[in-house]
C-alpha atoms as a PDB file:
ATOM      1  CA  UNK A   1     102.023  68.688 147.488  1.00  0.00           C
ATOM      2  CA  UNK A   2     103.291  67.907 143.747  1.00  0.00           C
ATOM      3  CA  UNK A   3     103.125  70.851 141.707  1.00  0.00           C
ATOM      4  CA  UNK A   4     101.405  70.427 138.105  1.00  0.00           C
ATOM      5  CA  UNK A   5     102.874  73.778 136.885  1.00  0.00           C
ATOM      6  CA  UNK A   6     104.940  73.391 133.467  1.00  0.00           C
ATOM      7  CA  UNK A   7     108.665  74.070 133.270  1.00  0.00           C
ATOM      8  CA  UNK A   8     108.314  77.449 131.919  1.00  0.00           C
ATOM      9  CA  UNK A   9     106.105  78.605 134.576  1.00  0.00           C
ATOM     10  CA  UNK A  10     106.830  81.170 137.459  1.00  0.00           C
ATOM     11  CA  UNK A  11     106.044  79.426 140.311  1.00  0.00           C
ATOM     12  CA  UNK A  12     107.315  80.498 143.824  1.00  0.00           C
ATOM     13  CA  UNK A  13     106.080  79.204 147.026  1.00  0.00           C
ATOM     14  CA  UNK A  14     104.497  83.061 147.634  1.00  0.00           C
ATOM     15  CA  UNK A  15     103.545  83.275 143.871  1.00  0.00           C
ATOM     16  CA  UNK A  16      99.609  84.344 144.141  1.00  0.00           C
ATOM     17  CA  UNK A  17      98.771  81.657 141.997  1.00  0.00           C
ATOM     18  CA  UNK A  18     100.082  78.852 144.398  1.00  0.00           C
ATOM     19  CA  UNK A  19      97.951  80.053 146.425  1.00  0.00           C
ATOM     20  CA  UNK A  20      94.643  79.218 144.831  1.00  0.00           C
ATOM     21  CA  UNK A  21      92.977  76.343 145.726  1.00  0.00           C
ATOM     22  CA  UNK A  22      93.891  73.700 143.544  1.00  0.00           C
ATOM     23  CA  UNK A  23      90.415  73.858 141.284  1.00  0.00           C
ATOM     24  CA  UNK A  24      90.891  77.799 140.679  1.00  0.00           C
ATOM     25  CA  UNK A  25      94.662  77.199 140.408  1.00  0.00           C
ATOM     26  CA  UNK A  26      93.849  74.940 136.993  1.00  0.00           C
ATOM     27  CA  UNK A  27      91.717  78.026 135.650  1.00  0.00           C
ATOM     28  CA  UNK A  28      94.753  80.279 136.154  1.00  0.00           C
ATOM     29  CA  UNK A  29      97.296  77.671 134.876  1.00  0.00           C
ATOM     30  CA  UNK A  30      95.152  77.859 131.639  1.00  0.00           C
ATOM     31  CA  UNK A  31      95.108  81.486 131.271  1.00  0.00           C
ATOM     32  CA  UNK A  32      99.239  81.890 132.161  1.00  0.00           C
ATOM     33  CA  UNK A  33      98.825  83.398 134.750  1.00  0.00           C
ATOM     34  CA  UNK A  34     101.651  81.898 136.242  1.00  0.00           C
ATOM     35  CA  UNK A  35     103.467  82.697 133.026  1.00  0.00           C
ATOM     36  CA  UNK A  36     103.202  86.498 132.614  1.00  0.00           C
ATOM     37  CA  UNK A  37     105.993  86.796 129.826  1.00  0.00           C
ATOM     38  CA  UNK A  38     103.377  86.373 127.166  1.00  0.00           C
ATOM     39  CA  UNK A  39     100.981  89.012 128.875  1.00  0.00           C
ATOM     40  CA  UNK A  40     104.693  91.440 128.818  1.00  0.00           C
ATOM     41  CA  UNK A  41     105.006  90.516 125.255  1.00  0.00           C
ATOM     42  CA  UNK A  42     101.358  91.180 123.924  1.00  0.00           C
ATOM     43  CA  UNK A  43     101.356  94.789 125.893  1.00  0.00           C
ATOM     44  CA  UNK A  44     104.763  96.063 124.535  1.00  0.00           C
ATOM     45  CA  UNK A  45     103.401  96.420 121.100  1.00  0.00           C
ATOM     46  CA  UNK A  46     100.115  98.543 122.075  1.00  0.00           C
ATOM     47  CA  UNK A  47     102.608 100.391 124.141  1.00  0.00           C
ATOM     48  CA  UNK A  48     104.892 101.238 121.099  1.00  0.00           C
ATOM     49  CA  UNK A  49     102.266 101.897 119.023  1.00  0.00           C
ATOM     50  CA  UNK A  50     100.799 104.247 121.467  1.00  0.00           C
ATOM     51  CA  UNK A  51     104.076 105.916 122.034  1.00  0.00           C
ATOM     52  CA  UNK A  52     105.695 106.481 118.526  1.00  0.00           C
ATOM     53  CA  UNK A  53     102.118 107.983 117.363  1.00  0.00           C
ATOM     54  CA  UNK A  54     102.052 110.852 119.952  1.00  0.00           C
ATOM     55  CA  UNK A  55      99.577 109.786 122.183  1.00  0.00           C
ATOM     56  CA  UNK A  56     101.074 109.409 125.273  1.00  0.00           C
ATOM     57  CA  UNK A  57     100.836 113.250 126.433  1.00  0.00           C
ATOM     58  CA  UNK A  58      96.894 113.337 126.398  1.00  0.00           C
ATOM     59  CA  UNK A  59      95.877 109.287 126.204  1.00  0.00           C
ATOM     60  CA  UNK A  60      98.266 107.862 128.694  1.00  0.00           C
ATOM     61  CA  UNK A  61      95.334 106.495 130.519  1.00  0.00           C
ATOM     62  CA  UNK A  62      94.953 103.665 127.541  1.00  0.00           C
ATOM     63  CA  UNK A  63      98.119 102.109 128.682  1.00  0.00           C
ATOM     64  CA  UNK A  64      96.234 101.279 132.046  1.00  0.00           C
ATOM     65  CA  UNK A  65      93.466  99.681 129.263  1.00  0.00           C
ATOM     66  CA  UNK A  66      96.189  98.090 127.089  1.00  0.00           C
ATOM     67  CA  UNK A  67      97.804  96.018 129.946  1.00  0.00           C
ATOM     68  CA  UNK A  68      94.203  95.063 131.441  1.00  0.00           C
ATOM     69  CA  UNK A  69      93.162  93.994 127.834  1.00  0.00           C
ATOM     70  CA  UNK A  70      96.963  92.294 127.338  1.00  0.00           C
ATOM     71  CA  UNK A  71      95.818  90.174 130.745  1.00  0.00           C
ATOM     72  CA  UNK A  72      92.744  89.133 129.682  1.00  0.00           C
ATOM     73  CA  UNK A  73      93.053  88.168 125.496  1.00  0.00           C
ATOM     74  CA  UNK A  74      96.433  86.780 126.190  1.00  0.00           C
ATOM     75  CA  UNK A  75      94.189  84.462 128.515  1.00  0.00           C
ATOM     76  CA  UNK A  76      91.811  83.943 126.426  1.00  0.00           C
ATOM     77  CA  UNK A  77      94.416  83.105 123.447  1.00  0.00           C
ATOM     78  CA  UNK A  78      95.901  80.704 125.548  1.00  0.00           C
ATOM     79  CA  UNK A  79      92.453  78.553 126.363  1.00  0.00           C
ATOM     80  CA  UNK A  80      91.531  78.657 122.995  1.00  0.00           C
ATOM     81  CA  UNK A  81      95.124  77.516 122.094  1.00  0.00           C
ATOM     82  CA  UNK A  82      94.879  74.541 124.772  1.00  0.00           C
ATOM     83  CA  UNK A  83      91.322  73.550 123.377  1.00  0.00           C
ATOM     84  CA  UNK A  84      92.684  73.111 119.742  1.00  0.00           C
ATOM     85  CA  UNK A  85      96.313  71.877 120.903  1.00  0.00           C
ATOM     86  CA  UNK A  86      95.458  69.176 123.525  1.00  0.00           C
ATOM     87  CA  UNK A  87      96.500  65.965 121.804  1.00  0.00           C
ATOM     88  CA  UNK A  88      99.502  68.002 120.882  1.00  0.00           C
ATOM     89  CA  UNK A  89     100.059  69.385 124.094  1.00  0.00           C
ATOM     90  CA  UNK A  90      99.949  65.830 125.656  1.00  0.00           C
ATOM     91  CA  UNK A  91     102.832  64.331 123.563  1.00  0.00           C
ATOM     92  CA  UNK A  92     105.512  66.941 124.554  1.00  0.00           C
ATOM     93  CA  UNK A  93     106.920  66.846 128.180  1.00  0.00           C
ATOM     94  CA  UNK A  94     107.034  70.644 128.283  1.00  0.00           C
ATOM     95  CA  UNK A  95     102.521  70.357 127.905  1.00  0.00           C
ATOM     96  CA  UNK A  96     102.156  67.417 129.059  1.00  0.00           C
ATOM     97  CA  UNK A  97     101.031  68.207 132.307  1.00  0.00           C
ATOM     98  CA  UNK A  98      98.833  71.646 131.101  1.00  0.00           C
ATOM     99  CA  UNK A  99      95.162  71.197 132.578  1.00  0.00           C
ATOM    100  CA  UNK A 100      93.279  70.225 129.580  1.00  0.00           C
ATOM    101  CA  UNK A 101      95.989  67.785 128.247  1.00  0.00           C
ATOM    102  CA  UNK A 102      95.809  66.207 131.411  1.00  0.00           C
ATOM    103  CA  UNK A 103      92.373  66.064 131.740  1.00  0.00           C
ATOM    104  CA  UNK A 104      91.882  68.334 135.069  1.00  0.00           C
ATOM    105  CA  UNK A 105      89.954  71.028 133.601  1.00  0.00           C
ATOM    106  CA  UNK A 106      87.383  69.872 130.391  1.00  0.00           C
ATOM    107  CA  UNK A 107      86.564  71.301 127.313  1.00  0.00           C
ATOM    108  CA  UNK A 108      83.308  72.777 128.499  1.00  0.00           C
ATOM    109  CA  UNK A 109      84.665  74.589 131.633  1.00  0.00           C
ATOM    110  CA  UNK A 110      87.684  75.872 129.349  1.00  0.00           C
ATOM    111  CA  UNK A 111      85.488  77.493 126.856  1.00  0.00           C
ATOM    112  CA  UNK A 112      82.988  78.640 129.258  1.00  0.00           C
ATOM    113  CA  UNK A 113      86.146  80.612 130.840  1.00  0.00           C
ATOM    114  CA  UNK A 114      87.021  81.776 126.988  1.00  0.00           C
ATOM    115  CA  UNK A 115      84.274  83.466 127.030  1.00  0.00           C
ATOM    116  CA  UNK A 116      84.738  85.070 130.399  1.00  0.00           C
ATOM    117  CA  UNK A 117      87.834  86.548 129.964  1.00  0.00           C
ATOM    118  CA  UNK A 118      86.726  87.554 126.710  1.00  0.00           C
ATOM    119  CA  UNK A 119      84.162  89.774 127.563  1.00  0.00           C
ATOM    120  CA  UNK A 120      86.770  91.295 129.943  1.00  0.00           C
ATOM    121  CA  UNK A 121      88.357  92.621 126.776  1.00  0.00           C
ATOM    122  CA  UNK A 122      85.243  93.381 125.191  1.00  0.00           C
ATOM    123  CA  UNK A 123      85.619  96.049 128.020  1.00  0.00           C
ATOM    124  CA  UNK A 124      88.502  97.597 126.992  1.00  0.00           C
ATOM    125  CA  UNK A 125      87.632  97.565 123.692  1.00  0.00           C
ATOM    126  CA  UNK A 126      84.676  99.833 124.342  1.00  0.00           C
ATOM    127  CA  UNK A 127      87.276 102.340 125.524  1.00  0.00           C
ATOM    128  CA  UNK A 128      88.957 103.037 122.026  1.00  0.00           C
ATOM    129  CA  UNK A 129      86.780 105.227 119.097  1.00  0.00           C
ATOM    130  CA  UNK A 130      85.317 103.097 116.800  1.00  0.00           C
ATOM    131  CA  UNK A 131      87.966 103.234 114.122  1.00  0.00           C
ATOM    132  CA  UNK A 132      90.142 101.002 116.781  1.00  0.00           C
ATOM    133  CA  UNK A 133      87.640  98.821 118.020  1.00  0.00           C
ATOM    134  CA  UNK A 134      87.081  98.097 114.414  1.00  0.00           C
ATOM    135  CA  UNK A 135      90.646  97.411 113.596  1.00  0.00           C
ATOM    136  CA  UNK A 136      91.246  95.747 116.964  1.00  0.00           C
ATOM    137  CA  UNK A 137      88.353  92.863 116.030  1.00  0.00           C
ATOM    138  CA  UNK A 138      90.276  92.085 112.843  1.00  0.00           C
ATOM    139  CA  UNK A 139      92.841  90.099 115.105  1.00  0.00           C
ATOM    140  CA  UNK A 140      90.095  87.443 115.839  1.00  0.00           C
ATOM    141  CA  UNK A 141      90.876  85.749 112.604  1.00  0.00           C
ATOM    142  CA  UNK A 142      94.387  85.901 113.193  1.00  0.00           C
ATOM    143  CA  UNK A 143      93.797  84.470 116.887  1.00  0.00           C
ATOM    144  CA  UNK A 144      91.569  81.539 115.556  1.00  0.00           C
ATOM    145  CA  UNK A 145      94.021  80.530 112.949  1.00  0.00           C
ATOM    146  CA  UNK A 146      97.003  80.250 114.790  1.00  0.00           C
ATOM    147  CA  UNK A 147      97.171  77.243 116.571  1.00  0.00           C
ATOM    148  CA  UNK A 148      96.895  75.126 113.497  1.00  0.00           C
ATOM    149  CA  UNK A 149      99.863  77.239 111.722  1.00  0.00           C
ATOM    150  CA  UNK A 150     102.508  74.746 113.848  1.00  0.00           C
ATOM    151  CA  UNK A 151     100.117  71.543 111.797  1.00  0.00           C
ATOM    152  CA  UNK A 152     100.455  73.549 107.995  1.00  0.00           C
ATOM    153  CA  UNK A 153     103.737  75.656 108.066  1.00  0.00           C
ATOM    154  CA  UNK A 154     107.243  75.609 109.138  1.00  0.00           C
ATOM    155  CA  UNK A 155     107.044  79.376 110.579  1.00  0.00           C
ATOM    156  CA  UNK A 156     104.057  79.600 112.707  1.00  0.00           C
ATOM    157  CA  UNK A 157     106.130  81.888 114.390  1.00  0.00           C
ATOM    158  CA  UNK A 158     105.753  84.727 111.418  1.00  0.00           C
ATOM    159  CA  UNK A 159     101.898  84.107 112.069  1.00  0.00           C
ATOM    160  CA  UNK A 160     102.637  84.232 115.626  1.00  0.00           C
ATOM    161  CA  UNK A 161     104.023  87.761 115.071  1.00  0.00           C
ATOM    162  CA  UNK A 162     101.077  88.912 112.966  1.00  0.00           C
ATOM    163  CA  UNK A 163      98.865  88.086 115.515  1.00  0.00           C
ATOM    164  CA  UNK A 164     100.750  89.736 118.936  1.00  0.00           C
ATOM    165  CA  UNK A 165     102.166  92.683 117.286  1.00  0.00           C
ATOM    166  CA  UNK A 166      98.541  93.573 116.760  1.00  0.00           C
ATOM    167  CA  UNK A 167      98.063  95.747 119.130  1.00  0.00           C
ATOM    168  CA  UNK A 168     100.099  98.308 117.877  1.00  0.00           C
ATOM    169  CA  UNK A 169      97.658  99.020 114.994  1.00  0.00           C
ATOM    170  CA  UNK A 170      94.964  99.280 117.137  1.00  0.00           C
ATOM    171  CA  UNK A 171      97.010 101.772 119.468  1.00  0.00           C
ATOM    172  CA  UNK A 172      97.838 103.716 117.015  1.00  0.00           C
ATOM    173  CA  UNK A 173      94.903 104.252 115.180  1.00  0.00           C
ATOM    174  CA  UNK A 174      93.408 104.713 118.861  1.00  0.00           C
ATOM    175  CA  UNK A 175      95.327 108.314 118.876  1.00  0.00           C
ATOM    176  CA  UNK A 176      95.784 109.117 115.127  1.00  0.00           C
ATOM    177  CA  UNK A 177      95.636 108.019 111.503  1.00  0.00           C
ATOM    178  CA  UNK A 178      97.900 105.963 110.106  1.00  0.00           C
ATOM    179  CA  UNK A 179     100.546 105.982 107.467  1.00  0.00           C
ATOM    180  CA  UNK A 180     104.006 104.314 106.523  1.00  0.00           C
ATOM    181  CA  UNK A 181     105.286 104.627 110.428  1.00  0.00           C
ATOM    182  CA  UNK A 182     102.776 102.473 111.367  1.00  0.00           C
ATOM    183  CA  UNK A 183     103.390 100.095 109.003  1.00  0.00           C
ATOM    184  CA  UNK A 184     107.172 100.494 109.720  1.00  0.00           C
ATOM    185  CA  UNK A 185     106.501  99.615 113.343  1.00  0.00           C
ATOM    186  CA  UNK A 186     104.240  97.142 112.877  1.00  0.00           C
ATOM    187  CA  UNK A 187     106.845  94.870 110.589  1.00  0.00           C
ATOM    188  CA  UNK A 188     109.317  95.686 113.204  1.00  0.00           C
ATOM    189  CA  UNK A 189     107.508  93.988 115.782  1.00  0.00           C
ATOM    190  CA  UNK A 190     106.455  90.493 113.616  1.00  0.00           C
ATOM    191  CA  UNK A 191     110.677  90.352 112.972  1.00  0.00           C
ATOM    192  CA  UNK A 192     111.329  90.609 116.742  1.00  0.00           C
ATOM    193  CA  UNK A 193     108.217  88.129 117.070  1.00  0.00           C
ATOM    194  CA  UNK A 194     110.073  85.638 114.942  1.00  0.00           C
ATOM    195  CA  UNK A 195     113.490  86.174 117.030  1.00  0.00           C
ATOM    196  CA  UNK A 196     111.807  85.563 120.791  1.00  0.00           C
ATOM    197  CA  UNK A 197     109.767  83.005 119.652  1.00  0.00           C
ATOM    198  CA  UNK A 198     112.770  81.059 117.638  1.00  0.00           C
ATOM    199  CA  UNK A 199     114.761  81.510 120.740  1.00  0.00           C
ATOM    200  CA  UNK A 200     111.148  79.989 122.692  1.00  0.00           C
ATOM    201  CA  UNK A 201     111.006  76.765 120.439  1.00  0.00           C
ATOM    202  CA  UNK A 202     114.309  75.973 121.273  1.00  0.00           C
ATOM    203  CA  UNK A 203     113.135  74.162 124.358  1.00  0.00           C
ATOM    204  CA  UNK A 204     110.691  71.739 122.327  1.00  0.00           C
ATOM    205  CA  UNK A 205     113.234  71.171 119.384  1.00  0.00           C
ATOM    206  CA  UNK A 206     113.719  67.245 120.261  1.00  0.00           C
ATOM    207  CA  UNK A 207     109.110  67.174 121.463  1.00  0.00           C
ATOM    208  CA  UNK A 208     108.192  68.805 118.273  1.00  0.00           C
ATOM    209  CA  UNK A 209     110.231  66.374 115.791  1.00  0.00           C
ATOM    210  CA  UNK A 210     108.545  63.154 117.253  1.00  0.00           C
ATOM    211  CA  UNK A 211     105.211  64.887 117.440  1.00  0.00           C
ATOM    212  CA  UNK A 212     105.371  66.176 114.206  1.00  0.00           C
ATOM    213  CA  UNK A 213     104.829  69.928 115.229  1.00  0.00           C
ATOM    214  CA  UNK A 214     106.801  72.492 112.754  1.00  0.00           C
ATOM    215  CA  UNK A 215     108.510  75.417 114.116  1.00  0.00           C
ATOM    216  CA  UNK A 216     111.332  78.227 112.863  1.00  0.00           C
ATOM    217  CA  UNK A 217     113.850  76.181 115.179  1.00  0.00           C
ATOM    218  CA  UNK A 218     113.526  73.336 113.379  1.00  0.00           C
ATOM    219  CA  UNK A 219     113.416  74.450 110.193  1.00  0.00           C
ATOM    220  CA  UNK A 220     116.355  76.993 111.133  1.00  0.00           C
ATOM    221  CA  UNK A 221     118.173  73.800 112.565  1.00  0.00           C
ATOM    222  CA  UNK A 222     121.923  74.931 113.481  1.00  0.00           C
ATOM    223  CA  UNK A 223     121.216  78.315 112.076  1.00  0.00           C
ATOM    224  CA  UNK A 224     119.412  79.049 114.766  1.00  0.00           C
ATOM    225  CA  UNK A 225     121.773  81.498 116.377  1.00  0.00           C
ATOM    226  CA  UNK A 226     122.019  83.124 112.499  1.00  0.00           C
ATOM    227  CA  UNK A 227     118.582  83.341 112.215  1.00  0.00           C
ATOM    228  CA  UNK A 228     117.796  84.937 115.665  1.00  0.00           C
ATOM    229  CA  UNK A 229     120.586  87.222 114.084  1.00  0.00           C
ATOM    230  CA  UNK A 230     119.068  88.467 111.304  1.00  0.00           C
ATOM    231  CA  UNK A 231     115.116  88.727 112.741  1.00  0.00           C
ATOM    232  CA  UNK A 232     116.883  90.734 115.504  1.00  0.00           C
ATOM    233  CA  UNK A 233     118.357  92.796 112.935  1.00  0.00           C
ATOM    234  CA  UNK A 234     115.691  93.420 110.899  1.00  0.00           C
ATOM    235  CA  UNK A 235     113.698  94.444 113.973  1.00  0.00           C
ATOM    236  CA  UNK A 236     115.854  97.187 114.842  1.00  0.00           C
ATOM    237  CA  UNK A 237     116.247  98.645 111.190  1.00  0.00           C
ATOM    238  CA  UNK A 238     112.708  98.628 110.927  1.00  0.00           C
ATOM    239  CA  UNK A 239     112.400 100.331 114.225  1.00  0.00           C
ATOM    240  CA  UNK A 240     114.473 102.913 112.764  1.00  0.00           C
ATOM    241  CA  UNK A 241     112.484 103.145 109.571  1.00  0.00           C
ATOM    242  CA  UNK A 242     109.609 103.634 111.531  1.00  0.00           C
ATOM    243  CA  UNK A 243     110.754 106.491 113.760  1.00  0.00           C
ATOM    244  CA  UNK A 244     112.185 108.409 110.506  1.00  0.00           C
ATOM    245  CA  UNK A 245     108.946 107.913 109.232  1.00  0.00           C
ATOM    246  CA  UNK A 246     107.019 109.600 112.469  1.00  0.00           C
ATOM    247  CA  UNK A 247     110.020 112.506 113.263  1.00  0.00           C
ATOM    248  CA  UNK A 248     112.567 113.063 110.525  1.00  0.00           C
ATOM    249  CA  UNK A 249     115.348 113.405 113.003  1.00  0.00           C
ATOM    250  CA  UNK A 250     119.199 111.226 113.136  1.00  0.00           C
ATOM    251  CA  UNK A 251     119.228 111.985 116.789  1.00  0.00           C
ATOM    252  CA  UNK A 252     116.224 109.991 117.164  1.00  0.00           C
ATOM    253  CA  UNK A 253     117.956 106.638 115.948  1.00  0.00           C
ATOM    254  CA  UNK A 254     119.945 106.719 119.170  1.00  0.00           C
ATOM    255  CA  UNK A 255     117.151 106.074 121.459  1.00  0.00           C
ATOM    256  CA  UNK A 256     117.446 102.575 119.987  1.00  0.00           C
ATOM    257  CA  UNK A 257     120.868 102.021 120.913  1.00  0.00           C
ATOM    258  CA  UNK A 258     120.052 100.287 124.452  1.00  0.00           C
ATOM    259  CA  UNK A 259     117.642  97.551 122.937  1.00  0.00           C
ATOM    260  CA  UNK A 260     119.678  96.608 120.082  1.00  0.00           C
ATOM    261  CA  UNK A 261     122.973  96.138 122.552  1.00  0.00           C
ATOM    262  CA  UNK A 262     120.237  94.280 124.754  1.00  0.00           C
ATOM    263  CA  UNK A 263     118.827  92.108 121.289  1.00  0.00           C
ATOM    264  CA  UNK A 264     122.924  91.555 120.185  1.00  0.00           C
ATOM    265  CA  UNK A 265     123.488  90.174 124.258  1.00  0.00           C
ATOM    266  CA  UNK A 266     120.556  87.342 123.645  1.00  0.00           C
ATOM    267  CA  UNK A 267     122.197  86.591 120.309  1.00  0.00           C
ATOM    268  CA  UNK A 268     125.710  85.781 121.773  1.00  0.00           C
ATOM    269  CA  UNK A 269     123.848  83.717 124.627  1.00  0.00           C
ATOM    270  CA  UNK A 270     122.395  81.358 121.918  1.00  0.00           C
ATOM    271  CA  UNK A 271     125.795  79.784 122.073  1.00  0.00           C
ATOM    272  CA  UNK A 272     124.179  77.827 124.795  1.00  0.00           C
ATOM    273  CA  UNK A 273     120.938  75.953 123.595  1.00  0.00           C
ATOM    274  CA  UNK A 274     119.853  74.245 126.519  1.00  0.00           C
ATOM    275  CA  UNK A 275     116.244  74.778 127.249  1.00  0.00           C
ATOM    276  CA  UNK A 276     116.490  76.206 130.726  1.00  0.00           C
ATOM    277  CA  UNK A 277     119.336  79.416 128.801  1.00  0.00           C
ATOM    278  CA  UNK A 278     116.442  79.704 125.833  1.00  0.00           C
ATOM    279  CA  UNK A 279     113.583  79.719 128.505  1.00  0.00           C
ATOM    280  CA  UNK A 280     115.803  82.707 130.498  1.00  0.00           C
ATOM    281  CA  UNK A 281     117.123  84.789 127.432  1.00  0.00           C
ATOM    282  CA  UNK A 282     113.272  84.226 125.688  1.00  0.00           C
ATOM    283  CA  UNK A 283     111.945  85.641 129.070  1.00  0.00           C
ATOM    284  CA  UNK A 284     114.263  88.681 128.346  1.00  0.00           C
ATOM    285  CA  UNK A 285     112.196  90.313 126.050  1.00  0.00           C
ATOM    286  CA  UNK A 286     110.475  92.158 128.432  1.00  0.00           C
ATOM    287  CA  UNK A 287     113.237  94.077 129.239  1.00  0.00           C
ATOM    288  CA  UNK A 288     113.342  94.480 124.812  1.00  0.00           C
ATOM    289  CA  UNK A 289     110.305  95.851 125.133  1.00  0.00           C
ATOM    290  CA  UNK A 290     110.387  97.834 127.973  1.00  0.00           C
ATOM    291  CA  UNK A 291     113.484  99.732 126.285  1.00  0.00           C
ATOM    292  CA  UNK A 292     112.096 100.190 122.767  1.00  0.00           C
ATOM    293  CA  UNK A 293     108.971 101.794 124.757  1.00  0.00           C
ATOM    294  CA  UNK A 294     111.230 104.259 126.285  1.00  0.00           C
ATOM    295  CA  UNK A 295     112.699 104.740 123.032  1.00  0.00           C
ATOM    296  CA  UNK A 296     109.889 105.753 121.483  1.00  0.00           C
ATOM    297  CA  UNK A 297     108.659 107.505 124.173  1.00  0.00           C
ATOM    298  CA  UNK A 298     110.988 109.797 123.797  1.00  0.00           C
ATOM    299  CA  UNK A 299     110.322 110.526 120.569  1.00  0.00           C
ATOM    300  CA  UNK A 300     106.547 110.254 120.469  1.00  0.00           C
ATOM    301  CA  UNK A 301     107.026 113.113 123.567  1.00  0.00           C
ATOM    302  CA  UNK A 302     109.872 115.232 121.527  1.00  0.00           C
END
């Protein structure tokens, strides 16, 4: 059997979703399943946000709803993204062979399972006191605009950031009010947004110029590698900003010490810029994220 997964997929021959049947497998493909990186990246934010504003001692259990929400808009961000993007998505190898460009899955069924894995989040979002469920539906409009950012702007990956990083808004004001720290973290997370997702467009760099998509890659050209640089950089003094801003302590900058070693290794890898390295060292993040968590953990629990 051919497989019609795209490059950037994790498929294995005992990955779960190879083992759909081929019609169900096409729903999955749509929602990334097979492609949990973006799920990763869109639950490390809540996570942070979560963590740095004390509420992991006595709201741990919304981690449990972050991730199941994470699953389930990332999904849903994804169809909606394949509805608007399908001409795109059919002139660049990489898409080519995603369901809806390819016409195995249509329109209809794709926004019929929009709205299903929507209203799985529209469960989690009953979870959170109003004050977050009211902040955490002002990322629809930054959800519906973002696939045409690519057609308008040469950094749909700052819009990109605006729109994953939201979660750690509504986390945060989930457990507590906000204030500077908040804003501290959240800026923090668009810059390493804008990093990963650099790194991410490396693959399409050659795709996106004849299809006319824009992207930070291009317009960063051979100053990729700088650029990555300086988001990177910017990500962990903001970090730092942040956590002075929550617990006035110098000790507490060295909990940051692991991810920023781990951000400075992708930086040095971008000497290679072969799709297959920026698909690996783009996958990293989770590992960013999972040590900036325990960063803030720590201080959040201090």
């Amino acid at each position: 059997m051919t497989s019609t997964a795209t490059p950037d997929a994790e498929t294995r021959p005992s990955g779960w979703v190879e083992l759909l049947p081929p019609r169900l497998r096409d729903f999955a493909r749509l929602a990334r399943f097979d492609r949990p990186i973006g799920t990763w990246l869109l639950f490390w934010p809540c996570a942070w946000g979560l963590a740095l504003a004390g509420g992991l001692r006595d709201h741990w259990p919304l981690l449990l709803w972050f991730g199941l929400g994470s699953v389930a808009m990332r999904g849903a961000g994804c169809v909606y993204n394949d509805i608007v993007d399908r001409d795109l998505d059919a002139r660049v190898e990489r898409t080519r062979d995603r369901p809806l460009a390819s016409g195995r899955v249509t329109a209809r069924a794709a926004w019929a399972w929009l709205v299903m894995l929507a209203l799985a989040g529209l469960v989690v979002l009953l979870q959170l006191r109003w004050q977050a469920q009211v902040v955490a539906l002002g990322s629809l409009a930054l959800v519906a605009a973002y696939p045409f950012m690519k057609r308008i702007t040469w950094w749909p990956q700052a819009w990109l950031g605006l729109t994953f990083n939201w979660g750690i808004p509504v986390a945060w004001v989930a457990v507590a009010e906000p204030g500077w720290a908040l804003a501290a973290l959240y800026a923090a997370g668009i810059a390493w947004t804008l990093g990963y997702d650099t790194i991410y467009a490396l693959q399409d760099i050659e795709d996106d110029a004849m299809a006319g998509i824009k992207s930070s890659a291009r317009a960063l050209g051979d100053g990729a590698q700088a650029g990555v640089a300086l988001f990177y950089v910017v990500t962990i003094a903001l970090l730092a900003a942040a956590i002075w801003l929550a617990h006035p302590d110098y000790l507490a900058f060295f909990v940051l010490a692991p991810a920023a070693l781990h951000l400075a290794w992708q930086v040095a890898g971008l000497g290679d810029r072969s799709p297959a390295n920026a698909l690996r060292l783009f996958r990293s993040n989770r590992t960013t994220g999972l040590l900036v968590f325990a960063g803030l953990a720590v201080v959040g629990l201090a």
